[in-house]
N, C-alpha and C. Protein backbone atom coordinates (compact mmCIF):
# COMPACT_ATOMS: atom_id res chain seq x y z
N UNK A 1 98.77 128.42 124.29
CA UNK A 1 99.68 128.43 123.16
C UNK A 1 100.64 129.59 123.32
N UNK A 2 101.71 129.41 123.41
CA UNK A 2 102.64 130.40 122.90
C UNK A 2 103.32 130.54 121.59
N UNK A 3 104.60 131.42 121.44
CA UNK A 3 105.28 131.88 120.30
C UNK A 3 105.40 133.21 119.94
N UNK A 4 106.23 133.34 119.02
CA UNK A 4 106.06 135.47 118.73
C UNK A 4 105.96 135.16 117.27
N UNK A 5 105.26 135.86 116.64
CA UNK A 5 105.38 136.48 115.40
C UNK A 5 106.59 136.20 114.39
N UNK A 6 106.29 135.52 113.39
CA UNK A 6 107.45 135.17 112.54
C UNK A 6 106.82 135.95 111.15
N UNK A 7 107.09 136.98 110.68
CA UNK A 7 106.55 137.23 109.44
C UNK A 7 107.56 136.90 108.41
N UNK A 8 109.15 136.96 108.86
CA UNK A 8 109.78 136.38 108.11
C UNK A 8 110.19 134.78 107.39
N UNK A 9 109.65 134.41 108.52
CA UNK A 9 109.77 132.68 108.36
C UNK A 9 108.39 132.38 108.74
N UNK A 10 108.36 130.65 108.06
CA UNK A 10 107.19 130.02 108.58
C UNK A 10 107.44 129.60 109.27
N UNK A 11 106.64 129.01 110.53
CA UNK A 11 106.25 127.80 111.24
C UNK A 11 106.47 126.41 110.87
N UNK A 12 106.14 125.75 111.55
CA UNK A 12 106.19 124.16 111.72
C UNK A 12 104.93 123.65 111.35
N UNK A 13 104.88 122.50 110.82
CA UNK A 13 103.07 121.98 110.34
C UNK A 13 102.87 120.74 111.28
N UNK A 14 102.12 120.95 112.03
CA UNK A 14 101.81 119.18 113.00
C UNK A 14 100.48 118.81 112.36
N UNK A 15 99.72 117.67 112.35
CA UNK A 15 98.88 117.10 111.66
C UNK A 15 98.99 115.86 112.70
N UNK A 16 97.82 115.85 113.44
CA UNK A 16 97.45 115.26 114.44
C UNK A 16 96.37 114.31 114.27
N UNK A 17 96.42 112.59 114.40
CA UNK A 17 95.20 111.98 114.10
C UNK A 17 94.40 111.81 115.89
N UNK A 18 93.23 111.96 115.57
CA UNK A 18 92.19 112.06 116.84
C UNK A 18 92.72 111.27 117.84
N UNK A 19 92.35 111.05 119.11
CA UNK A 19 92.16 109.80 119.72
C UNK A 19 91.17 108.69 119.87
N UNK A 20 91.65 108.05 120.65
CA UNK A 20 90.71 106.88 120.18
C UNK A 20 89.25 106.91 120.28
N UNK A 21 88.33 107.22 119.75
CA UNK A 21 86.73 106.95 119.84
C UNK A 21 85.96 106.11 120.20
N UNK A 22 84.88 106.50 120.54
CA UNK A 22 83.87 105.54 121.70
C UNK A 22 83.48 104.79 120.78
N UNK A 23 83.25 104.61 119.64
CA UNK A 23 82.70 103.57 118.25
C UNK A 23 83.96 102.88 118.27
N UNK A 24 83.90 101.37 118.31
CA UNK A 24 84.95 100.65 118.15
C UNK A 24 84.32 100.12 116.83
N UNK A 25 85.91 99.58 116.09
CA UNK A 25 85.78 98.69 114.81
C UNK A 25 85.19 97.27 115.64
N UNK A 26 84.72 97.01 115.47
CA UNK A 26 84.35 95.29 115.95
C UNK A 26 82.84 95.38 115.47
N UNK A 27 82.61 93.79 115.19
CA UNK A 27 81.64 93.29 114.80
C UNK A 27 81.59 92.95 113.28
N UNK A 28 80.21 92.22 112.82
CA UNK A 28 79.87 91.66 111.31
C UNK A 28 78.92 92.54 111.46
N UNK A 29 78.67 92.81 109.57
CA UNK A 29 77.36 93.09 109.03
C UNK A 29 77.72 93.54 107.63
N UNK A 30 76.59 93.38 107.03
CA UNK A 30 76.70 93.75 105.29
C UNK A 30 77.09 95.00 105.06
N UNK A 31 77.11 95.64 103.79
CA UNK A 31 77.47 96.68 103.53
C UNK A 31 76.36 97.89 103.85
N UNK A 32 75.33 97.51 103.74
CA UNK A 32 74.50 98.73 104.45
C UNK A 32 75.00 98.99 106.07
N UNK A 33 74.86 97.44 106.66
CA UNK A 33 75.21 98.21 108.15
C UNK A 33 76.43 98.82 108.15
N UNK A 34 77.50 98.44 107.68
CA UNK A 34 78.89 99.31 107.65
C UNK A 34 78.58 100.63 107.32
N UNK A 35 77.57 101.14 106.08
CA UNK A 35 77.27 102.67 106.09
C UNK A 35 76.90 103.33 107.04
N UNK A 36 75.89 102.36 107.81
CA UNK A 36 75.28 103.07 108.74
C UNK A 36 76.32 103.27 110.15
N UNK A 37 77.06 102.18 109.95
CA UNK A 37 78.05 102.19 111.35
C UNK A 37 78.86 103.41 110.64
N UNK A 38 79.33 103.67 109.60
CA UNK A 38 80.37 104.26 109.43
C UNK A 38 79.79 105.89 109.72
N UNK A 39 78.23 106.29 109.53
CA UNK A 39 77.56 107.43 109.97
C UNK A 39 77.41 107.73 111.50
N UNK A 40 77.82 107.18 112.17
CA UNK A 40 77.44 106.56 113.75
C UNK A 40 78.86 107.00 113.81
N UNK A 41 79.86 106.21 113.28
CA UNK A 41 81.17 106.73 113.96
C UNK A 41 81.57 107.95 113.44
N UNK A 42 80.93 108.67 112.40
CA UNK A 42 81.48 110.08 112.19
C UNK A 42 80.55 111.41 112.95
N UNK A 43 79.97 110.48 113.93
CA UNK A 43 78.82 111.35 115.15
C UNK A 43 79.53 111.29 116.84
N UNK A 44 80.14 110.10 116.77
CA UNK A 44 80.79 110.26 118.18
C UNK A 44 82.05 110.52 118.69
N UNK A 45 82.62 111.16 119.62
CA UNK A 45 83.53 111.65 120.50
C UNK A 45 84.71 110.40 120.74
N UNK A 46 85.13 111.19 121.61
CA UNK A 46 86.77 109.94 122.03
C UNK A 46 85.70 109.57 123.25
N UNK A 47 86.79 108.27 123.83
CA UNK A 47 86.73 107.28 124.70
C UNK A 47 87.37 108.00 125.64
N UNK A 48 86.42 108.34 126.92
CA UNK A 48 86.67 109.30 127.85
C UNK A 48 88.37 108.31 128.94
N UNK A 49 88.56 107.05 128.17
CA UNK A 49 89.41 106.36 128.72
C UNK A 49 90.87 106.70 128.21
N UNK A 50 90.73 107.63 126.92
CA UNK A 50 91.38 107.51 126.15
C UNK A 50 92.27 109.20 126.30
N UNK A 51 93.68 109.02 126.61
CA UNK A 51 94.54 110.16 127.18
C UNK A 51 95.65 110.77 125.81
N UNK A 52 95.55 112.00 125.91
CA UNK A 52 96.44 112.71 124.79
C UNK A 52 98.36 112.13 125.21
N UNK A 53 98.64 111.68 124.61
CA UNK A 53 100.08 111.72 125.27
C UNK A 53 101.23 112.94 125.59
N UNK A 54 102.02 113.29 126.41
CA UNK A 54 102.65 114.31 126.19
C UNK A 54 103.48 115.03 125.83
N UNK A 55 103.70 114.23 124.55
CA UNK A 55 104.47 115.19 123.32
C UNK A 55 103.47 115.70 122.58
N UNK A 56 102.40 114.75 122.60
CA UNK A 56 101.29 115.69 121.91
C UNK A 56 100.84 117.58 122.53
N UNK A 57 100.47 117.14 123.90
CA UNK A 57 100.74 118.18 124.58
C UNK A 57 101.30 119.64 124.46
N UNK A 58 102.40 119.01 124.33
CA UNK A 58 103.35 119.93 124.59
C UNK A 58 103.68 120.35 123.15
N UNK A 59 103.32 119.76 122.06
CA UNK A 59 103.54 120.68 121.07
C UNK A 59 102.37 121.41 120.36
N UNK A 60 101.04 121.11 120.97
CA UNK A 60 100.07 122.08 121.18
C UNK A 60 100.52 123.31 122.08
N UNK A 61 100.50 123.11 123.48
CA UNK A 61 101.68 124.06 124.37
C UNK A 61 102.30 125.39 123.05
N UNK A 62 103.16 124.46 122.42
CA UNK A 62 104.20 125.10 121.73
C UNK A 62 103.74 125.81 120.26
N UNK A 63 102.36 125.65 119.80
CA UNK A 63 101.85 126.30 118.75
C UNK A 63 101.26 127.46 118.59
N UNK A 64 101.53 128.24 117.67
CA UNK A 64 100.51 129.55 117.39
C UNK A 64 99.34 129.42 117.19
N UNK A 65 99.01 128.18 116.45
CA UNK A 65 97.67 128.01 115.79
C UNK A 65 96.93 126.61 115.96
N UNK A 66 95.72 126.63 116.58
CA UNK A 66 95.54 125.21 116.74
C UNK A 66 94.02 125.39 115.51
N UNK A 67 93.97 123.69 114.66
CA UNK A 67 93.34 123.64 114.10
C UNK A 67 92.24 122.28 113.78
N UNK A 68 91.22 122.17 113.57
CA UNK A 68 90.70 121.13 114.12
C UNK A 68 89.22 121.45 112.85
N UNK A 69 89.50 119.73 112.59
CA UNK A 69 88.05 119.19 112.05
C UNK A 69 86.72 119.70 113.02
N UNK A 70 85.87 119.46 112.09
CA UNK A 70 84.43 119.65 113.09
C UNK A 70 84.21 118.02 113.67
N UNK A 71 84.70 117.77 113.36
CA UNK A 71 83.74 115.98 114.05
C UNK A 71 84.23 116.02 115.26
N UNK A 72 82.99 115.63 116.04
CA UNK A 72 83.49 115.23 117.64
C UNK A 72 84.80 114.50 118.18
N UNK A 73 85.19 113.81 117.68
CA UNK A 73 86.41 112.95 117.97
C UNK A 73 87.76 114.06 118.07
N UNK A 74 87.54 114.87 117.05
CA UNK A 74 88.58 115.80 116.21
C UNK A 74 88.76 117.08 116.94
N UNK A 75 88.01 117.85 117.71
CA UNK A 75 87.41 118.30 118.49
C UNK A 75 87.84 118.36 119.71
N UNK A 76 87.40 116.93 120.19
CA UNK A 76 87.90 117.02 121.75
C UNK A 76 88.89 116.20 121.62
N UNK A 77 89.63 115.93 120.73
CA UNK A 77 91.03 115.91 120.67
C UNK A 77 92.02 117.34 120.90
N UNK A 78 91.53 117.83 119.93
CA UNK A 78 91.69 119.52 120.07
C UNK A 78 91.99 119.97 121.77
N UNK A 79 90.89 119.57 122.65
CA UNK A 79 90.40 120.29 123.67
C UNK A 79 91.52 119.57 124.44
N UNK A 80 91.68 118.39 124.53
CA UNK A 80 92.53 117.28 125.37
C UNK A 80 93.84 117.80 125.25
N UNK A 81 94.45 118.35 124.31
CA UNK A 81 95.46 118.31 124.26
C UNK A 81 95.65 119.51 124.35
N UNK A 82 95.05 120.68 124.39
CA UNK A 82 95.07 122.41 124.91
C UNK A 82 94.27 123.01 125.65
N UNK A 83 93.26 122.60 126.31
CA UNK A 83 92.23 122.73 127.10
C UNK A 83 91.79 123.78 126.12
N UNK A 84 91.60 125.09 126.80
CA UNK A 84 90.55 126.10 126.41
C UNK A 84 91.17 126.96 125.07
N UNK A 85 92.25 126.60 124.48
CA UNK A 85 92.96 127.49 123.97
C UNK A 85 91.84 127.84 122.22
N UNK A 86 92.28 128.81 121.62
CA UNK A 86 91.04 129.15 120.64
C UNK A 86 91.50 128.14 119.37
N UNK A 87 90.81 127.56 118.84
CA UNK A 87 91.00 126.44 117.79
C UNK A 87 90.12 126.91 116.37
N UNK A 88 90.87 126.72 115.69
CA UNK A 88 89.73 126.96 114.18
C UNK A 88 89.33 126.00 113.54
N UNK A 89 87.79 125.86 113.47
CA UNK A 89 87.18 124.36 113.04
C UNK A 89 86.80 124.75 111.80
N UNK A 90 87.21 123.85 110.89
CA UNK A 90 86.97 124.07 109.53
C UNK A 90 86.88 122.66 108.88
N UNK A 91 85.95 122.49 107.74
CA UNK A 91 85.47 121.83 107.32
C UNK A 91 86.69 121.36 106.24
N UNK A 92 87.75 121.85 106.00
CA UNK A 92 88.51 121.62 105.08
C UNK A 92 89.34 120.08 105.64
N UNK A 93 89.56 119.42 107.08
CA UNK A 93 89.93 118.64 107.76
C UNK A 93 88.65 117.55 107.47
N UNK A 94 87.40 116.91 106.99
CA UNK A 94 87.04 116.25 107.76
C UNK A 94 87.49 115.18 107.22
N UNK A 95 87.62 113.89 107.20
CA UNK A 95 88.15 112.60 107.09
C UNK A 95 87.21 111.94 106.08
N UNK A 96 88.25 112.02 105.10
CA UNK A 96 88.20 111.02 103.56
C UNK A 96 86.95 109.96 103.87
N UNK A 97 85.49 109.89 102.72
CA UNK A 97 84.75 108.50 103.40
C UNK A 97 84.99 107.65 103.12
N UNK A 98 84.34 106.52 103.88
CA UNK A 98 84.62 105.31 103.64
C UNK A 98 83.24 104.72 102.78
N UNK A 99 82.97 104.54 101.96
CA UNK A 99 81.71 104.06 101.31
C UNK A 99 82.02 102.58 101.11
N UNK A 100 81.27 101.44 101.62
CA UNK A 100 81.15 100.16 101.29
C UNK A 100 80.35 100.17 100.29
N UNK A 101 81.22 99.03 99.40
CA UNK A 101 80.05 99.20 98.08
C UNK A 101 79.75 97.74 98.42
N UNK A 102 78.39 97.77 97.34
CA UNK A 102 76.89 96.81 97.77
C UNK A 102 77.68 95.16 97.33
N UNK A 103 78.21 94.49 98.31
CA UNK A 103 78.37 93.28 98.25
C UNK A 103 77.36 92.45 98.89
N UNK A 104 76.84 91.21 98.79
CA UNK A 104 76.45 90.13 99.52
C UNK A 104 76.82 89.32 100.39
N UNK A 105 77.55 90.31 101.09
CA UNK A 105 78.22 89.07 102.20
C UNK A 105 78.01 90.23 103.84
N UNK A 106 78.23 89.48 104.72
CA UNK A 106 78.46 89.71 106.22
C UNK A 106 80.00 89.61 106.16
N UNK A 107 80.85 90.60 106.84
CA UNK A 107 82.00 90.53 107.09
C UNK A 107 82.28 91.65 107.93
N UNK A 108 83.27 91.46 108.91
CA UNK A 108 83.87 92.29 110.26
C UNK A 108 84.27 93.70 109.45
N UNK A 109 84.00 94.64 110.55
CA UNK A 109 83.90 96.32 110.17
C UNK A 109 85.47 96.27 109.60
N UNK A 110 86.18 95.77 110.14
CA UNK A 110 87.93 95.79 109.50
C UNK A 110 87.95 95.47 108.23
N UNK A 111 87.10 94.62 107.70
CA UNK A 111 87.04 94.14 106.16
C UNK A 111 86.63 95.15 105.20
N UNK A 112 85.40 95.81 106.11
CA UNK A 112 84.59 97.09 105.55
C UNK A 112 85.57 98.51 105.21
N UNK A 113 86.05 98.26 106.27
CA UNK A 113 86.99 99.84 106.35
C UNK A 113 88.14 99.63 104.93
N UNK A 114 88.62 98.20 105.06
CA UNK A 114 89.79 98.30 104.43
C UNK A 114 88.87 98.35 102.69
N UNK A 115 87.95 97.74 102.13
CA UNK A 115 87.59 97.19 100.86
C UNK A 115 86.67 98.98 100.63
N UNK A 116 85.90 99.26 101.76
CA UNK A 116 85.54 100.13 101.47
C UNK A 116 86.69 101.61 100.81
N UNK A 117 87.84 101.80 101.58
CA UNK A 117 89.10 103.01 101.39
C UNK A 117 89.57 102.37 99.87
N UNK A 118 89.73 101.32 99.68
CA UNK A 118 90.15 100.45 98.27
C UNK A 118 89.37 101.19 96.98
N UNK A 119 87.43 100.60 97.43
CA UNK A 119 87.30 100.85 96.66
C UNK A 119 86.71 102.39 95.77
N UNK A 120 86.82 102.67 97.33
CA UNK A 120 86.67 105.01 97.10
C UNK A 120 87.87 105.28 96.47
N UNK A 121 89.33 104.74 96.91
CA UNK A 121 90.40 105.22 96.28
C UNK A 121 89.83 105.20 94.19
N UNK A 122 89.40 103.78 94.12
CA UNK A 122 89.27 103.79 92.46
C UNK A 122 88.62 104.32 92.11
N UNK A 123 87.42 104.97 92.71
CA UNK A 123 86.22 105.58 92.04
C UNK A 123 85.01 105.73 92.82
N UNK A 124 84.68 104.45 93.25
CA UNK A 124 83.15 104.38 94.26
C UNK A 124 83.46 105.35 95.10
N UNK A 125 81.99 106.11 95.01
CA UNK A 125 81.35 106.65 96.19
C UNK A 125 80.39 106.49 96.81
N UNK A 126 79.39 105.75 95.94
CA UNK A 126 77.81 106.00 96.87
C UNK A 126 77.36 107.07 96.72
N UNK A 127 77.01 107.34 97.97
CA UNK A 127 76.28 108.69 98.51
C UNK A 127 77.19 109.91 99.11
N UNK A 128 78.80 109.56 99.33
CA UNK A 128 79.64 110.01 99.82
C UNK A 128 80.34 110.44 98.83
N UNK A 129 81.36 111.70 99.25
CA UNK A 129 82.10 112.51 98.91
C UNK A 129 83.16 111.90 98.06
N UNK A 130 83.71 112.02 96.51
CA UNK A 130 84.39 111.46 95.77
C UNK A 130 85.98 111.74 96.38
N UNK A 131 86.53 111.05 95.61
CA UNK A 131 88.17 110.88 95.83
C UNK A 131 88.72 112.15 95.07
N UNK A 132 88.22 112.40 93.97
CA UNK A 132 88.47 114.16 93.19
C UNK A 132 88.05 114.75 94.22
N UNK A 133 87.42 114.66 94.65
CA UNK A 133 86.25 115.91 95.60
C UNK A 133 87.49 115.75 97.03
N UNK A 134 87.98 114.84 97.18
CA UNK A 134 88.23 114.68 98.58
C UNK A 134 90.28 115.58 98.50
N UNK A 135 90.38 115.16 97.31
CA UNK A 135 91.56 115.72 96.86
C UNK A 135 91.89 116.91 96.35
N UNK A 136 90.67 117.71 96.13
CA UNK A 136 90.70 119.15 95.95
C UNK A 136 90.61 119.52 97.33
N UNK A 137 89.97 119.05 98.18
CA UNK A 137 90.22 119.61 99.35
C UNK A 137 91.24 119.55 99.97
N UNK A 138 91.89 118.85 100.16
CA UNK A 138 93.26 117.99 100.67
C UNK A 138 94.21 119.42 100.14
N UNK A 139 94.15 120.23 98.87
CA UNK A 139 94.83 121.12 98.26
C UNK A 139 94.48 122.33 99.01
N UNK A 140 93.14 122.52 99.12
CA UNK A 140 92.67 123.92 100.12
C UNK A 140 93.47 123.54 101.40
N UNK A 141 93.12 122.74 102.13
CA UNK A 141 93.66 122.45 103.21
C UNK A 141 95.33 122.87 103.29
N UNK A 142 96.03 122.25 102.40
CA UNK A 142 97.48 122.40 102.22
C UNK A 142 97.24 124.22 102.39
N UNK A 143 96.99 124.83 101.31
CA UNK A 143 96.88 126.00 101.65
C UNK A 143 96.80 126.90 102.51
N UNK A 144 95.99 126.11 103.41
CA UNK A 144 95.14 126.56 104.93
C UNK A 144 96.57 126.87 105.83
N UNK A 145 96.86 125.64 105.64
CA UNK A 145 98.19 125.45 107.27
C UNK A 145 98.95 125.82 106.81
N UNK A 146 99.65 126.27 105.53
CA UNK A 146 100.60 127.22 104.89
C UNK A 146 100.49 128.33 105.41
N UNK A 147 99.15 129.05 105.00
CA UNK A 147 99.10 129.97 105.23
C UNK A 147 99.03 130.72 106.42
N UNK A 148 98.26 129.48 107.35
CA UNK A 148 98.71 129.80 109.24
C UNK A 148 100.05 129.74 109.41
N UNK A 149 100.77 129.23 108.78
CA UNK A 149 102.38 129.36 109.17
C UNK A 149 103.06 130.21 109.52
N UNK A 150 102.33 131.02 108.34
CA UNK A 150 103.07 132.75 108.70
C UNK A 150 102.87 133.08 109.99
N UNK A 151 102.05 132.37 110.74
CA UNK A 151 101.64 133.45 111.76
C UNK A 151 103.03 132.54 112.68
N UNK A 152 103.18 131.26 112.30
CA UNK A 152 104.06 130.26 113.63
C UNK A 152 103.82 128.96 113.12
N UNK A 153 103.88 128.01 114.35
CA UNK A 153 103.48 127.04 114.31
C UNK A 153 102.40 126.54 114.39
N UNK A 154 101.89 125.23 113.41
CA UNK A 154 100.63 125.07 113.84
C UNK A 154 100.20 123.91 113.69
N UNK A 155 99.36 123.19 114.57
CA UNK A 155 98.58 121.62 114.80
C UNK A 155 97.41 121.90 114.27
N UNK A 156 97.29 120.37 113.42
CA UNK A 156 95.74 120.29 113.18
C UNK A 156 95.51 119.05 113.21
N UNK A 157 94.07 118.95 114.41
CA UNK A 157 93.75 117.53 115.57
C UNK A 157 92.67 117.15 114.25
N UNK A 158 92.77 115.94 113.49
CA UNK A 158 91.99 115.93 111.88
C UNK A 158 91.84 114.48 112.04
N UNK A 159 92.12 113.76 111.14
CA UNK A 159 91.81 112.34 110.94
C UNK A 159 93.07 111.68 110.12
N UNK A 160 92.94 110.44 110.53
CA UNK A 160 94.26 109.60 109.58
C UNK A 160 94.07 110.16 108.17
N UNK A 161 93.74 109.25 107.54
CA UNK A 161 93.83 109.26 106.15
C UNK A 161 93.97 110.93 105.22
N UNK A 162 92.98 111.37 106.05
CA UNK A 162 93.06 113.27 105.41
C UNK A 162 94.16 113.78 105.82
N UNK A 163 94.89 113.55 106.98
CA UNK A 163 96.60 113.56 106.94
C UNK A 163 97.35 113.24 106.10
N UNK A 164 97.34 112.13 105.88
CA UNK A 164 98.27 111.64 105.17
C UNK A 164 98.22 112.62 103.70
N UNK A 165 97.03 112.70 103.54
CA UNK A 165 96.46 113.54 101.88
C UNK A 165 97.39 114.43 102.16
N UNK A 166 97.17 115.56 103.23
CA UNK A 166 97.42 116.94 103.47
C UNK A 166 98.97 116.84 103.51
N UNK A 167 99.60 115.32 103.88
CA UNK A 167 101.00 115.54 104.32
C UNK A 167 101.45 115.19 102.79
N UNK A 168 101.16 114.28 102.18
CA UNK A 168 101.71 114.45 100.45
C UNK A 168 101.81 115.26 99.99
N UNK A 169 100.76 115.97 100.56
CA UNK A 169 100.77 118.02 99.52
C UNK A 169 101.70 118.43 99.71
N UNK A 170 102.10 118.87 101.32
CA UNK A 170 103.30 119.30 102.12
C UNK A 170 104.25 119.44 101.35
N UNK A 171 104.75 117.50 101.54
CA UNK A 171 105.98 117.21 100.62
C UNK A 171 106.30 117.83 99.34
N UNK A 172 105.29 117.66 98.81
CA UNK A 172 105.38 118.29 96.97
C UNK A 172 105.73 119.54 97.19
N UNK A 173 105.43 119.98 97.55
CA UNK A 173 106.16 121.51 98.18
C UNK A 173 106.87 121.57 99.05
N UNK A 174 107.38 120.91 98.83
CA UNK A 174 109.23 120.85 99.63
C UNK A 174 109.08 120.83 101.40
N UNK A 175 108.44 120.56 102.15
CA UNK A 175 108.39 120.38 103.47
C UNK A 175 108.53 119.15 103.84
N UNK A 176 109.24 119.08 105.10
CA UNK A 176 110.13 117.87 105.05
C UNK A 176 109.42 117.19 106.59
N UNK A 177 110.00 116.00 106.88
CA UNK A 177 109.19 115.40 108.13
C UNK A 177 110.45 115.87 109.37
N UNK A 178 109.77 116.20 110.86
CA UNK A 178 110.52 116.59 111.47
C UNK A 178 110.50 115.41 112.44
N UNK A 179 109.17 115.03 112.39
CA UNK A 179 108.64 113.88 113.59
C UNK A 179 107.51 113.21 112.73
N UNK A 180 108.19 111.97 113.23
CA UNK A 180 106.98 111.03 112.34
C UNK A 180 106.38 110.29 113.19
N UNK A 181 105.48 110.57 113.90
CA UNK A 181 104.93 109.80 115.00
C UNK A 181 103.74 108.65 114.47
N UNK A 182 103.35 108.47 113.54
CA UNK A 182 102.63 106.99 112.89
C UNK A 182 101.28 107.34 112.60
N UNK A 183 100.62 106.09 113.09
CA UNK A 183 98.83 106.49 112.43
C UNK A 183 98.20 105.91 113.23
N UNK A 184 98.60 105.68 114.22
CA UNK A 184 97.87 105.55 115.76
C UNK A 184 96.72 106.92 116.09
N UNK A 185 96.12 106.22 116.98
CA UNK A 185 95.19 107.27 117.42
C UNK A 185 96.28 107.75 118.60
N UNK A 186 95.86 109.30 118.27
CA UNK A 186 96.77 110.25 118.86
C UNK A 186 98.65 110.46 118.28
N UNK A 187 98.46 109.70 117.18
CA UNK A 187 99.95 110.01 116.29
C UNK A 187 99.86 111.34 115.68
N UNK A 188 101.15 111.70 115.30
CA UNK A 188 101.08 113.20 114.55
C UNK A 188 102.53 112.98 113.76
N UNK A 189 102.35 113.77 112.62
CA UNK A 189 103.45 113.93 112.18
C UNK A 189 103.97 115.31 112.07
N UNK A 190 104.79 115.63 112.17
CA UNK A 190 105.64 117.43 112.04
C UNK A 190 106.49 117.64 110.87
N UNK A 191 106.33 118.97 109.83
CA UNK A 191 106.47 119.17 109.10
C UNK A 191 107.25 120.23 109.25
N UNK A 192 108.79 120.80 108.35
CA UNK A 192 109.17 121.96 108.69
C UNK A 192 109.21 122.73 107.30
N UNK A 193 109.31 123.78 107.08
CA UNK A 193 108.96 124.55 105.73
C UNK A 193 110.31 124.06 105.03
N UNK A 194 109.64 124.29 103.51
CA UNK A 194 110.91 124.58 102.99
C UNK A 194 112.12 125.06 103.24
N UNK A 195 113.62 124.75 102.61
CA UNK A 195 115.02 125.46 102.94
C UNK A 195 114.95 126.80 102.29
């Protein structure tokens, strides 16, 4: 990582979703197995097939501060895209759950993911972390990469959806999109401070 010292200005905000992971969406099963798949995929790593692209790269390269979820995926995303460089893993990144609530049916993990984010957005949780709960964090977080700003620029290798949270905050506080790279695995979006 490079950069010098900006105490007068902030930095840039990147918000980086993982790459692709060795747990693929595919297959049927009820809503218990979706919990259990969905515990399984918040345990494993990327798909050693699976390559950082190099704008990603290079705007790790180009950061003061690299920042990164604890989950494996999040992680050696981190690593892929800066090798050894020092990263701060914090729990304030990890990715919004997905709780399937108790239906009677068999249906493909895509059905699960989508009905499950639906129905956490309204309220359901289960056993998992609420949508208040997930949105006070989403606010620490905002805080977090603010406050690394001062130091420069800074990436954080996190998860879709807790992006997107962290990037609404952004906005509300006046930070604007510099690069909107999507919600692909290995997309990022770039944020520049307020005018």
């Amino acid at each position: 990582m490079s950069g010098d010292d900006r105490p007068d200005k902030l930095g840039a905000i990147s918000l980086a979703r993982h790459g692709r992971p060795v747990v693929r969406r595919q297959g049927w099963m009820d809503w218990k197995g979706f919990n259990e798949w969905w515990h399984s995929y918040e345990t494993q790593g990327l798909d050693p097939t699976s390559t950082a692209p190099d704008n990603l790269r290079q705007e790790a390269q180009n950061s003061n501060v690299l920042m990164s979820s604890p989950i494996a995926r999040a992680r050696e995303t981190a690593r892929a895209v800066c090798g050894d460089c020092p990263v701060e893993v914090s729990e304030l990144f990890l990715e919004a759950p997905l709780p399937a609530p108790p239906m009677p049916i068999v249906m493909p993990v895509d059905f699960w993911w989508v009905t499950g984010r639906f129905y956490w957005w309204l309220g359901f949780t289960g056993d998992f972390e609420s949508r208040r709960e997930v949105e006070a964090r989403a606010e620490l977080a905002a805080d977090r990469v603010i406050e690394a700003a001062e130091i420069g620029d800074v990436l954080v290798c996190a998860h879709g959806w807790f992006n997107r949270m962290v990037g609404r905050r952004l906005k509300r506080r006046g930070w604007r999109i510099a690069h909107n790279g999507g919600d692909a695995y290995w997309g990022w979006r770039k944020y520049l401070p307020p005018r």
